[in-house]
C-alpha atoms as a PDB file:
ATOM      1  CA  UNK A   1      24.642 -11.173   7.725  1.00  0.00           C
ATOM      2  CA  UNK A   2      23.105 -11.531  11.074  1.00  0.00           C
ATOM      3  CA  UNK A   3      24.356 -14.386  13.772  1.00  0.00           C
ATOM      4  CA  UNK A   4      22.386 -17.295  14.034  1.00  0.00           C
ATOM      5  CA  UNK A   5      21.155 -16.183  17.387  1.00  0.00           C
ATOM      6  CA  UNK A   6      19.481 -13.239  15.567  1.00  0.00           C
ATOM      7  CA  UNK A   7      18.541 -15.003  12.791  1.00  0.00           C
ATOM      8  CA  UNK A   8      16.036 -16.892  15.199  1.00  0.00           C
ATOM      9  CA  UNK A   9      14.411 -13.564  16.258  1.00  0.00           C
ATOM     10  CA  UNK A  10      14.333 -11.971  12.716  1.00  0.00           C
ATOM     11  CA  UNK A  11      11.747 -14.779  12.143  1.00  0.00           C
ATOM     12  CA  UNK A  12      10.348 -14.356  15.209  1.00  0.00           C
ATOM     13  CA  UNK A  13       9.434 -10.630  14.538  1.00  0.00           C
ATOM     14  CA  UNK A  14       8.992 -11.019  10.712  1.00  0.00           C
ATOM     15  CA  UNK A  15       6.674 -13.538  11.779  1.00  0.00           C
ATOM     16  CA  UNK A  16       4.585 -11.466  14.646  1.00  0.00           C
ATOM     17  CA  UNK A  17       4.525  -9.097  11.365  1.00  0.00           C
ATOM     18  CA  UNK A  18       2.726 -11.153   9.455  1.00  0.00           C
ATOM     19  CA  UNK A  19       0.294 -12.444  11.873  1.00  0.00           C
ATOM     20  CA  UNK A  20      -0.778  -9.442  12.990  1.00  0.00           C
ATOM     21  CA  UNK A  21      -1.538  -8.327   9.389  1.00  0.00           C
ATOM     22  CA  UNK A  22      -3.652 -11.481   8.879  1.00  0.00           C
ATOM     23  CA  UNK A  23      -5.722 -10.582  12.233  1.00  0.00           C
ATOM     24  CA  UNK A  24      -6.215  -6.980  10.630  1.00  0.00           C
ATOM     25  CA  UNK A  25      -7.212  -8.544   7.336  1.00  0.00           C
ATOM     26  CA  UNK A  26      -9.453 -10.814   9.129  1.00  0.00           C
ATOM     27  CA  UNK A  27     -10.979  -8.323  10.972  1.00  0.00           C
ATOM     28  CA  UNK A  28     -11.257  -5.171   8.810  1.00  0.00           C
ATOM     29  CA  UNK A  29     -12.768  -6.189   5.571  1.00  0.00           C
ATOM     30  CA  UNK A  30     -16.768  -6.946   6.602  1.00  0.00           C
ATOM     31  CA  UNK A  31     -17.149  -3.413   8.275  1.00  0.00           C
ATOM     32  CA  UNK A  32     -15.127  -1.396   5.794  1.00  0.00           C
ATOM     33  CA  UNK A  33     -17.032  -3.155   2.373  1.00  0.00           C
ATOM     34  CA  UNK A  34     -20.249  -2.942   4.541  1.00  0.00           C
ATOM     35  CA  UNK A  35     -19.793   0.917   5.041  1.00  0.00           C
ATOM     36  CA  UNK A  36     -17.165   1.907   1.328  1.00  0.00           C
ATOM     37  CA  UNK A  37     -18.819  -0.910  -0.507  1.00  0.00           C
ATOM     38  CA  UNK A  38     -16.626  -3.925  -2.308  1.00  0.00           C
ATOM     39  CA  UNK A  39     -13.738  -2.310  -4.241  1.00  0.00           C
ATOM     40  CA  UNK A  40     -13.397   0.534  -2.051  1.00  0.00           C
ATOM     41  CA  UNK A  41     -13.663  -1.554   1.556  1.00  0.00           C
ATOM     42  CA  UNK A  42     -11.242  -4.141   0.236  1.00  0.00           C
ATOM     43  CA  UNK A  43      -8.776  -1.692  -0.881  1.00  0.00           C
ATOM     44  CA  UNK A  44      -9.102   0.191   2.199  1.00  0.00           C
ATOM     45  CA  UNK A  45      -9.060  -3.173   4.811  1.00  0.00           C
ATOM     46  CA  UNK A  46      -5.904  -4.365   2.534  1.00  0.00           C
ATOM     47  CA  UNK A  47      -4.330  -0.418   3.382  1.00  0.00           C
ATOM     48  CA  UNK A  48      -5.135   0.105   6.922  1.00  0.00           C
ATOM     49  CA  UNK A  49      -3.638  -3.796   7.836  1.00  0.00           C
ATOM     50  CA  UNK A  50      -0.854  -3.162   6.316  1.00  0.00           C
ATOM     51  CA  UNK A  51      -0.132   0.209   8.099  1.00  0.00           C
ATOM     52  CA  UNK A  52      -1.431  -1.530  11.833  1.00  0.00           C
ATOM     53  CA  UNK A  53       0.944  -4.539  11.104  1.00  0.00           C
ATOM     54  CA  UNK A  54       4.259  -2.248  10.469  1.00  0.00           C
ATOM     55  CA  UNK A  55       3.354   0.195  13.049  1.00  0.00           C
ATOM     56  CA  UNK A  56       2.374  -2.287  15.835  1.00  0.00           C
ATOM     57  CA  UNK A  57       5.496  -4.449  14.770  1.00  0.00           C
ATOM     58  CA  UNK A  58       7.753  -1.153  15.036  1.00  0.00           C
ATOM     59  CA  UNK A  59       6.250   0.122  18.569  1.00  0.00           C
ATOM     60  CA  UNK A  60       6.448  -3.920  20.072  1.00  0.00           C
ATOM     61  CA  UNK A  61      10.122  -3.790  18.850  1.00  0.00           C
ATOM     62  CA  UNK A  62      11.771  -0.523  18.711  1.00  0.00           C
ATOM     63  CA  UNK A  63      11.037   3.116  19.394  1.00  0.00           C
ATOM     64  CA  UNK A  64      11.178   3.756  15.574  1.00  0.00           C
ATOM     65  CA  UNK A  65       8.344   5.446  13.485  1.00  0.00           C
ATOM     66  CA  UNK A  66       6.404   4.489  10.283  1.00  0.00           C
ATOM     67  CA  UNK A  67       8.842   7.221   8.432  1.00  0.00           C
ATOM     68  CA  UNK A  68      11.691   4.935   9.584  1.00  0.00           C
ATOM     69  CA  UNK A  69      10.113   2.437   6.837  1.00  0.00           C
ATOM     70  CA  UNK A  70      11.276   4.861   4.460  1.00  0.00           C
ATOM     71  CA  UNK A  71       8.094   7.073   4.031  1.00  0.00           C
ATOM     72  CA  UNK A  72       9.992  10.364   5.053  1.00  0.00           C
ATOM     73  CA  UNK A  73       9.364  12.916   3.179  1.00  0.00           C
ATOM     74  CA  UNK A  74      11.473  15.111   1.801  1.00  0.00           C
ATOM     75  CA  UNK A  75      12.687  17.197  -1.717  1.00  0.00           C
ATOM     76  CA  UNK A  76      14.972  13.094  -2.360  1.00  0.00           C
ATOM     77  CA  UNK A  77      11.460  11.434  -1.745  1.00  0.00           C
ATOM     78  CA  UNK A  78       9.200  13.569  -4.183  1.00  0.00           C
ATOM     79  CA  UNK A  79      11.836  13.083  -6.890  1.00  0.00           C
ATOM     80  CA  UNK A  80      11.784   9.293  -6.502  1.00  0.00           C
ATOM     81  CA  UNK A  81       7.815   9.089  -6.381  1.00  0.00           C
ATOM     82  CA  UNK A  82       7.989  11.383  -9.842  1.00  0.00           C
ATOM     83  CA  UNK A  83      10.813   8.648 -11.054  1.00  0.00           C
ATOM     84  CA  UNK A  84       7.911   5.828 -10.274  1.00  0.00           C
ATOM     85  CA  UNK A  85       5.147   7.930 -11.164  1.00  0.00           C
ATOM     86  CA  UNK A  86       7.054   8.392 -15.139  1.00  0.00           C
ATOM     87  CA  UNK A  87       8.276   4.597 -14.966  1.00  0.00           C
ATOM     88  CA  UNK A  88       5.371   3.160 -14.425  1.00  0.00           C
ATOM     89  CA  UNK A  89       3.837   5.096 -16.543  1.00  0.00           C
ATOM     90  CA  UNK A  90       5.912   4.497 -19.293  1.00  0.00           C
ATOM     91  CA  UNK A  91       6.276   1.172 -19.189  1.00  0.00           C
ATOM     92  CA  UNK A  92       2.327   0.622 -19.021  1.00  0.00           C
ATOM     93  CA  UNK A  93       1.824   2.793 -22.084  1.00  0.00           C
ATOM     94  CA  UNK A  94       4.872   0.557 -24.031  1.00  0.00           C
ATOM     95  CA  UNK A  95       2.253  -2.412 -23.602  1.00  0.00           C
ATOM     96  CA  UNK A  96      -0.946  -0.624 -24.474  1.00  0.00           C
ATOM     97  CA  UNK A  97       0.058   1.791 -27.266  1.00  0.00           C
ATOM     98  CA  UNK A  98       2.464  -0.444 -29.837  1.00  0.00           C
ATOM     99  CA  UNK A  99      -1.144  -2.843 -29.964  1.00  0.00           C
ATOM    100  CA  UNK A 100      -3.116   0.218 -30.849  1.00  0.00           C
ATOM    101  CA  UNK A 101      -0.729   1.575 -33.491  1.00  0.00           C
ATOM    102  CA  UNK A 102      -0.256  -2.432 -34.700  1.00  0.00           C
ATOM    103  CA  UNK A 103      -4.512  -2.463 -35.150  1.00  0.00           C
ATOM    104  CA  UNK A 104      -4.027  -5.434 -33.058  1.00  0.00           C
ATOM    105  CA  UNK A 105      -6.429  -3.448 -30.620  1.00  0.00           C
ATOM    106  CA  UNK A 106      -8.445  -0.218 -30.905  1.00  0.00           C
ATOM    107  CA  UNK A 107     -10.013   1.737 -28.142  1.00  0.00           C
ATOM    108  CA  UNK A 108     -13.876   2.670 -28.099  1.00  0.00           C
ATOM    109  CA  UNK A 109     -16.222   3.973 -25.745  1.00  0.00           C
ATOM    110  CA  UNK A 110     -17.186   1.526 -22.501  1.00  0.00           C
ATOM    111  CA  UNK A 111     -20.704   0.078 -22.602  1.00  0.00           C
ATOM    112  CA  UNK A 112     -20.962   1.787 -18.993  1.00  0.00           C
ATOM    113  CA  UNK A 113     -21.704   5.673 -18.857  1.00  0.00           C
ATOM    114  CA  UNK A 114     -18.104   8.138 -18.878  1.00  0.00           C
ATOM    115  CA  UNK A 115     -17.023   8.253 -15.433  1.00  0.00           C
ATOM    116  CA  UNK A 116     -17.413  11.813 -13.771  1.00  0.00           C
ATOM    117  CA  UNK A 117     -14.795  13.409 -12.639  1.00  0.00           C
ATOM    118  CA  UNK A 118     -15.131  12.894  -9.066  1.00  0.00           C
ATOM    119  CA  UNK A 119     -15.814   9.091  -9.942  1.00  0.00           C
ATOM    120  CA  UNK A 120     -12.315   9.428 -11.878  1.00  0.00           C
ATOM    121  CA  UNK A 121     -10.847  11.237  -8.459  1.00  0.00           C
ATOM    122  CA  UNK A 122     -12.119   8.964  -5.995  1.00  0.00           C
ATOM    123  CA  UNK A 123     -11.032   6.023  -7.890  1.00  0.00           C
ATOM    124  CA  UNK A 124      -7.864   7.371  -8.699  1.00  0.00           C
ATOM    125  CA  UNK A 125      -7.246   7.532  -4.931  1.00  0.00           C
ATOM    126  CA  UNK A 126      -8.194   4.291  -4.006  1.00  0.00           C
ATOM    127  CA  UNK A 127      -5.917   3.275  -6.657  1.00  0.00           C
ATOM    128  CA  UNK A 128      -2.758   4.735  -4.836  1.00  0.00           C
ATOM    129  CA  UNK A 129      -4.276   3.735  -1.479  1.00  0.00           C
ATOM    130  CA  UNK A 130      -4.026  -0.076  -3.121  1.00  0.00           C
ATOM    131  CA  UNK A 131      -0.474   0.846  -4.238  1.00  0.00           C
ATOM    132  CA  UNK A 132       0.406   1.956  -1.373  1.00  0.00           C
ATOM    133  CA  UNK A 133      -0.598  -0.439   1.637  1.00  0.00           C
ATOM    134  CA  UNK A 134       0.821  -3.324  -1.115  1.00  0.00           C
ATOM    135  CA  UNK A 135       4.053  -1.786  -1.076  1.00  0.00           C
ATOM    136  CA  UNK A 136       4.161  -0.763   2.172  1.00  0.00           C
ATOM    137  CA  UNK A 137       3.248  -4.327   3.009  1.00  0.00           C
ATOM    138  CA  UNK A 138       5.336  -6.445   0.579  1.00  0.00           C
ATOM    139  CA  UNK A 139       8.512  -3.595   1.179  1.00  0.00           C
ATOM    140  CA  UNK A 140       7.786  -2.758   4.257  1.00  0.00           C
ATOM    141  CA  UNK A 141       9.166  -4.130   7.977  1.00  0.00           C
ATOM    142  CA  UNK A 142       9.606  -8.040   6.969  1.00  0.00           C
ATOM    143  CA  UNK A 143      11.248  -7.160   3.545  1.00  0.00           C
ATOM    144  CA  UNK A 144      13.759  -4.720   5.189  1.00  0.00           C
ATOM    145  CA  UNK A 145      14.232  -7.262   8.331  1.00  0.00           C
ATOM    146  CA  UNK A 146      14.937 -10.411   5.975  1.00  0.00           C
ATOM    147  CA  UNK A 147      17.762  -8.233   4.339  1.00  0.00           C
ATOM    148  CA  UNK A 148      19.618  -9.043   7.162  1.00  0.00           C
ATOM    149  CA  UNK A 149      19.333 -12.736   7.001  1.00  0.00           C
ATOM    150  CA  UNK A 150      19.384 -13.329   3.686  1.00  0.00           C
ATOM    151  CA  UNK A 151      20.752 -10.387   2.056  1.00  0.00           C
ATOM    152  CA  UNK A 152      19.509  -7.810  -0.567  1.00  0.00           C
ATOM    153  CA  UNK A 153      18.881 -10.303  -3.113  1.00  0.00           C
ATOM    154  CA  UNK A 154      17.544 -12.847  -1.791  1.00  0.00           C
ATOM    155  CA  UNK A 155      14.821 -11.250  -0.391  1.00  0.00           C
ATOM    156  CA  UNK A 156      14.015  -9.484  -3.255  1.00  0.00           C
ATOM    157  CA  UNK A 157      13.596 -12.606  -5.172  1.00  0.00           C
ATOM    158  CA  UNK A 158      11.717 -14.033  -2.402  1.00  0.00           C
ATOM    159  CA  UNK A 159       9.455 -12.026  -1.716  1.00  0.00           C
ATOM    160  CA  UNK A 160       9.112 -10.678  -5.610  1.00  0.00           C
ATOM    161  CA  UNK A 161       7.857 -14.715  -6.176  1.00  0.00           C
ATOM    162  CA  UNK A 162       5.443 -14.063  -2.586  1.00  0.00           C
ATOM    163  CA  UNK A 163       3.881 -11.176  -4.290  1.00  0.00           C
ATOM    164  CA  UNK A 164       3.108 -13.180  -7.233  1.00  0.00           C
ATOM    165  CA  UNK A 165       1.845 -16.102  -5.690  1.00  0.00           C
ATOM    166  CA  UNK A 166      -0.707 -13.904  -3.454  1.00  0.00           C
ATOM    167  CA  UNK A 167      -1.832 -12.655  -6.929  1.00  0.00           C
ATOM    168  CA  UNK A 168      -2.392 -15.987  -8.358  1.00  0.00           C
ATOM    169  CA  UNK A 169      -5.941 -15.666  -6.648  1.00  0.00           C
ATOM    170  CA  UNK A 170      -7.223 -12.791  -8.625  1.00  0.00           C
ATOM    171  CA  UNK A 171      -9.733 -13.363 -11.310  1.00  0.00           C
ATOM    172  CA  UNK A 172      -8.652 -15.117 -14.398  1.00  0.00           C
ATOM    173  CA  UNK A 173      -5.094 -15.366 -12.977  1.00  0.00           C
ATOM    174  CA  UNK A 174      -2.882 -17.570 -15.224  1.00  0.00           C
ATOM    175  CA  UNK A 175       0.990 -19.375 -15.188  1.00  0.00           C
ATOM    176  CA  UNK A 176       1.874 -16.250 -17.274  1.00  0.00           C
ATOM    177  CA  UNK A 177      -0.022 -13.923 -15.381  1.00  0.00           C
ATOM    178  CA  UNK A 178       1.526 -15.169 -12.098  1.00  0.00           C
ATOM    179  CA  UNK A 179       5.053 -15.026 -13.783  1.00  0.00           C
ATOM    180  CA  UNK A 180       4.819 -11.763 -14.847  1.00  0.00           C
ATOM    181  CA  UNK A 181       3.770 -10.393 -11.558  1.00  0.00           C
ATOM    182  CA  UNK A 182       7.348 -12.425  -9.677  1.00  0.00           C
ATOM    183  CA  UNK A 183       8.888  -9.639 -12.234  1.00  0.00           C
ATOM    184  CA  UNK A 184       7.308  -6.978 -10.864  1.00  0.00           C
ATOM    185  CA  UNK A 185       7.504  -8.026  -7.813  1.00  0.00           C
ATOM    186  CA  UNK A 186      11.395  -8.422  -8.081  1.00  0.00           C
ATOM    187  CA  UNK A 187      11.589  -4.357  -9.709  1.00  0.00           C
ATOM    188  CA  UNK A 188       9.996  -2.759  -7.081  1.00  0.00           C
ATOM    189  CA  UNK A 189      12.255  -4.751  -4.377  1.00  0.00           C
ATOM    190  CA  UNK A 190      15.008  -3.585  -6.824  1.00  0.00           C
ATOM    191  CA  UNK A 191      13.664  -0.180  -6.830  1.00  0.00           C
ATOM    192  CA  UNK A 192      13.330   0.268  -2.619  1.00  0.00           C
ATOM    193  CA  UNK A 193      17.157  -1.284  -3.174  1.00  0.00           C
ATOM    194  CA  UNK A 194      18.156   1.687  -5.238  1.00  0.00           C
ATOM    195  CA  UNK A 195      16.034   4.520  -3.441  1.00  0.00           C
ATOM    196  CA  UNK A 196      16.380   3.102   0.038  1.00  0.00           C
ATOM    197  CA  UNK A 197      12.875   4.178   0.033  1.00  0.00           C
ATOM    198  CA  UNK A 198       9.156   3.573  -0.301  1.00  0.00           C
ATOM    199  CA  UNK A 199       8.500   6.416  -2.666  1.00  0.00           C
ATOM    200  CA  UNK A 200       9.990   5.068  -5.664  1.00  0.00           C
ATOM    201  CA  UNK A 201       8.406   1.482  -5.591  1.00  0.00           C
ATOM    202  CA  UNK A 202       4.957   3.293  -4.780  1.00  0.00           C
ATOM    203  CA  UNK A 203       5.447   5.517  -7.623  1.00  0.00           C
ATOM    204  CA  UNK A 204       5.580   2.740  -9.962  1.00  0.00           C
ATOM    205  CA  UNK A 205       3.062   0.650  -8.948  1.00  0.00           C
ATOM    206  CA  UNK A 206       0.584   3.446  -8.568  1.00  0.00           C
ATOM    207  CA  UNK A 207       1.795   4.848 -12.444  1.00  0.00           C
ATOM    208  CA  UNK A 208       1.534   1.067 -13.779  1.00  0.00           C
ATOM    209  CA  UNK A 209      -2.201   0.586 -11.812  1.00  0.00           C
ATOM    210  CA  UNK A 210      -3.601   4.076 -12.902  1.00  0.00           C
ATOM    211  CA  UNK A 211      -2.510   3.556 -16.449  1.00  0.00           C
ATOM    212  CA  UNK A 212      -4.012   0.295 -17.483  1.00  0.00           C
ATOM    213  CA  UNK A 213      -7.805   1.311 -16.642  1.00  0.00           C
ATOM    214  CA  UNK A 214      -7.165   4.446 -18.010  1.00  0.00           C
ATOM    215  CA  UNK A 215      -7.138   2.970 -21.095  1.00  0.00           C
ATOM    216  CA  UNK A 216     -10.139   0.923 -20.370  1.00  0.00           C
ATOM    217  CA  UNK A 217      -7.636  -2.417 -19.397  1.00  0.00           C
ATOM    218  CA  UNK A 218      -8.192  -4.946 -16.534  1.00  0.00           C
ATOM    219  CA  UNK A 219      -5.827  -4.709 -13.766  1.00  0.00           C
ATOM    220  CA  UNK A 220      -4.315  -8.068 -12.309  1.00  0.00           C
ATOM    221  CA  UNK A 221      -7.535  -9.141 -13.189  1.00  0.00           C
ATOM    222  CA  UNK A 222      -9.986  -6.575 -11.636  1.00  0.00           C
ATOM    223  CA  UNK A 223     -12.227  -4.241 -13.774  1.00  0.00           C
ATOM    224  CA  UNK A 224     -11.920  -0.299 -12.628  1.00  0.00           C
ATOM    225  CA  UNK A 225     -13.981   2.009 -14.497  1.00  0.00           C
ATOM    226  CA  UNK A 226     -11.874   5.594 -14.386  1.00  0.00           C
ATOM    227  CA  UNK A 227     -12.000   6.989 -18.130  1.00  0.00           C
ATOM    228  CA  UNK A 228     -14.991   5.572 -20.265  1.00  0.00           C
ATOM    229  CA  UNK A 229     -13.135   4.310 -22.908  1.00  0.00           C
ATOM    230  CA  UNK A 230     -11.836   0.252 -22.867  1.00  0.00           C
ATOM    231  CA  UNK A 231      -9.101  -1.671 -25.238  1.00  0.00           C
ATOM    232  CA  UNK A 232     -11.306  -4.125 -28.086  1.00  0.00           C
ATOM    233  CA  UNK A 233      -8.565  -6.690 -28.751  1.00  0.00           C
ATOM    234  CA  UNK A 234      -8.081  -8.549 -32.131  1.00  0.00           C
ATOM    235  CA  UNK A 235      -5.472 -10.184 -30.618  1.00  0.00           C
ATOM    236  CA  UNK A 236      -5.568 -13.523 -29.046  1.00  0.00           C
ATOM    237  CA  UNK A 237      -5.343 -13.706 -25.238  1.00  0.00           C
ATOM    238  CA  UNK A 238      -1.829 -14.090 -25.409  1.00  0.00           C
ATOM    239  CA  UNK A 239      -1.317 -10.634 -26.756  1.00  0.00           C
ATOM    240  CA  UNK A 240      -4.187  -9.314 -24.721  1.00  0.00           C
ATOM    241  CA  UNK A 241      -4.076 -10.866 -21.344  1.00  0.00           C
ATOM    242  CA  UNK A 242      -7.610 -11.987 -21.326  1.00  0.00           C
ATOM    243  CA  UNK A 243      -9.557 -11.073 -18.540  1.00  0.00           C
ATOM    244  CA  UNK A 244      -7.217 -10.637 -16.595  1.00  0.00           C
ATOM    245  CA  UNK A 245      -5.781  -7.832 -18.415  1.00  0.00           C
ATOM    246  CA  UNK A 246      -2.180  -6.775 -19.981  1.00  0.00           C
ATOM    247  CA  UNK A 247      -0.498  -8.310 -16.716  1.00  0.00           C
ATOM    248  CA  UNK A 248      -1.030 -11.474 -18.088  1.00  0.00           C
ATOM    249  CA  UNK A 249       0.391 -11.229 -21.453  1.00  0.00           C
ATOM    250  CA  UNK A 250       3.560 -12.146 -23.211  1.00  0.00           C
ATOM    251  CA  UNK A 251       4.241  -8.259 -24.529  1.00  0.00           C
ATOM    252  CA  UNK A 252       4.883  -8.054 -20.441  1.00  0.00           C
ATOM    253  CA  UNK A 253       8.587  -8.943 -20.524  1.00  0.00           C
ATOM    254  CA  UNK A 254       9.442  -6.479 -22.993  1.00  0.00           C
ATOM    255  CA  UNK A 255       8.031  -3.695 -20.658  1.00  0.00           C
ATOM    256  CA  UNK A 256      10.196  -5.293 -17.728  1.00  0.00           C
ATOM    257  CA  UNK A 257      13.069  -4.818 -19.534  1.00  0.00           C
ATOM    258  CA  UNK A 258      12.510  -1.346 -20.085  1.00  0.00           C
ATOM    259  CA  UNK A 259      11.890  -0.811 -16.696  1.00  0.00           C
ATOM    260  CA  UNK A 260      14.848  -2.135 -15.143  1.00  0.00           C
ATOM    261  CA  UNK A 261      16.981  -0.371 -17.551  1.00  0.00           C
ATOM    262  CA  UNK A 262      14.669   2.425 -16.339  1.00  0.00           C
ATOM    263  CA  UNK A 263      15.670   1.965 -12.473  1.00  0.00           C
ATOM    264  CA  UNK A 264      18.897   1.301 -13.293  1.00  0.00           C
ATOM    265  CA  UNK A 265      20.055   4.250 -15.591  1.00  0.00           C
ATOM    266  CA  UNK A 266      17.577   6.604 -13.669  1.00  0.00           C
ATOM    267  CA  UNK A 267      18.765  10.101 -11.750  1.00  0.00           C
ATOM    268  CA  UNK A 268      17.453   8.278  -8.588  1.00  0.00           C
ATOM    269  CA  UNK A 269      18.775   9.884  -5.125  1.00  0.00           C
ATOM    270  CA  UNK A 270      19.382   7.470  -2.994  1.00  0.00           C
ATOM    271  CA  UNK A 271      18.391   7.768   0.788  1.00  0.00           C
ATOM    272  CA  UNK A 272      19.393   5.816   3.721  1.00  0.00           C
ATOM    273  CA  UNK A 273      17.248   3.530   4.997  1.00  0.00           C
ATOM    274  CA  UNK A 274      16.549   4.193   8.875  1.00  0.00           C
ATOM    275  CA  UNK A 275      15.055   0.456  10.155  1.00  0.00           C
ATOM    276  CA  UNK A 276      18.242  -1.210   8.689  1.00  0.00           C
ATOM    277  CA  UNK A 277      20.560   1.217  10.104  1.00  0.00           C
ATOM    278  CA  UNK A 278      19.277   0.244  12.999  1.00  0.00           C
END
């Protein structure tokens, strides 16, 4: 744990962090919607602050590198992104298939045209884009510099229930919806614990995001069309999620679960983390 000297300017630079995010964010969004449109430019804005506010943060206060963040890549990193990639994948498909094999849900053709393939490609990227910059902004430099003020868990928690709260503004958000995304949160601070870095946590939040719409699903309350087909529930919103998709159901636990006992029992290899060694 750090002194309480250091303590002091841990918040100091964990707080520079997070202003200059919100100047990026304030600054970024009218030109890139006004030139990528509204899903596109808001993804992107959300991406490109969260990049400016680690690597300005890193060049003001060390001579370390983006990389350092624990974006090196290597043969350790492409296994952990295929760990995500499989866990989030998995764990999205134990909330959208046991429905569909229950006839509690059945999935048609959308009312909107089937998406061409380079509609299905370009979303597809702006869906890891959005997985990305989140992670690299929720895991990223504060995250790593709170572990040394209030430990691994701690700031895991805390910032798990951050990530949540932020989310409580989407469409349709709910008290279960907003719950449900604090455990999420919490797994993919768990996960950057285990992998030491940001491949793994990226992996599954890109594997949980591309799944949902896949199957025609709202994510975190957002409609993205990728495949032309969509889930028609039977089920009440509390199966379902409403509109603001599976993320705000009660079958959402059960796919936690899985996915902890996922991260945990997982071949992950573990790498060391270069900002907290300094």
């Amino acid at each position: 744990m750090a002194a309480p000297t250091e303590k002091v300017g841990i918040y100091l630079r964990v707080g520079v962090y997070i202003f200059l995010y919100l100047v990026a964010l304030f600054l970024l969004p009218n030109l890139l919607i006004w030139l990528g449109g509204y899903f596109f430019g808001g993804i992107l804005s959300q991406f490109a602050a969260a990049i400016w506010a680690n690597w300005l943060t890193l060049r003001i206060y060390s001579r370390q590198r983006l990389v350092d963040l624990g974006l090196q890549w290597n043969r350790a990193s492409a296994r952990n992104l295929a760990l995500g990639l499989a866990g989030g994948l998995g764990s999205a498909a134990l909330v959208l298939l046991p429905p569909l094999a229950a006839h509690l849900a059945s999935l048609g053709p959308a009312s909107e045209p089937r998406a061409s393939w380079d509609v299905f490609l370009f979303t597809t990227a702006v869906l890891m884009l959005g997985a990305a910059g989140e992670e690299i902004l929720f895991r990223g430099y504060g995250f790593q510099m709170l572990f040394g003020v209030w430990g691994p868990h701690a700031t895991i928690f805390t910032v798990g229930a951050l990530f949540a709260v932020l989310h409580g503004g989407n469409p349709n958000s709910n008290w279960l919806a907003v719950f449900n995304t604090a455990g999420f949160g919490i797994l993919f601070g768990y996960a950057f614990l285990r992998s030491g870095d940001l491949w793994l946590p990226i992996g599954l939040h890109f594997g949980w995001n591309f799944t949902l719409p896949l199957f025609g699903a709202n994510v975190s309350g957002l409609t993205m069309k990728l495949s032309g087909y969509e889930m028609h529930w039977t089920a009440g919103p509390l199966w379902s999620g409403g509109e603001y998709g599976p993320e705000g159901s009660i079958l959402i636990p059960v796919a936690l679960l899985a996915l902890s006992l996922f991260l945990w029992k997982a071949p992950i290899r573990r790498q060391e983390p270069r900002l907290l060694a300094g």
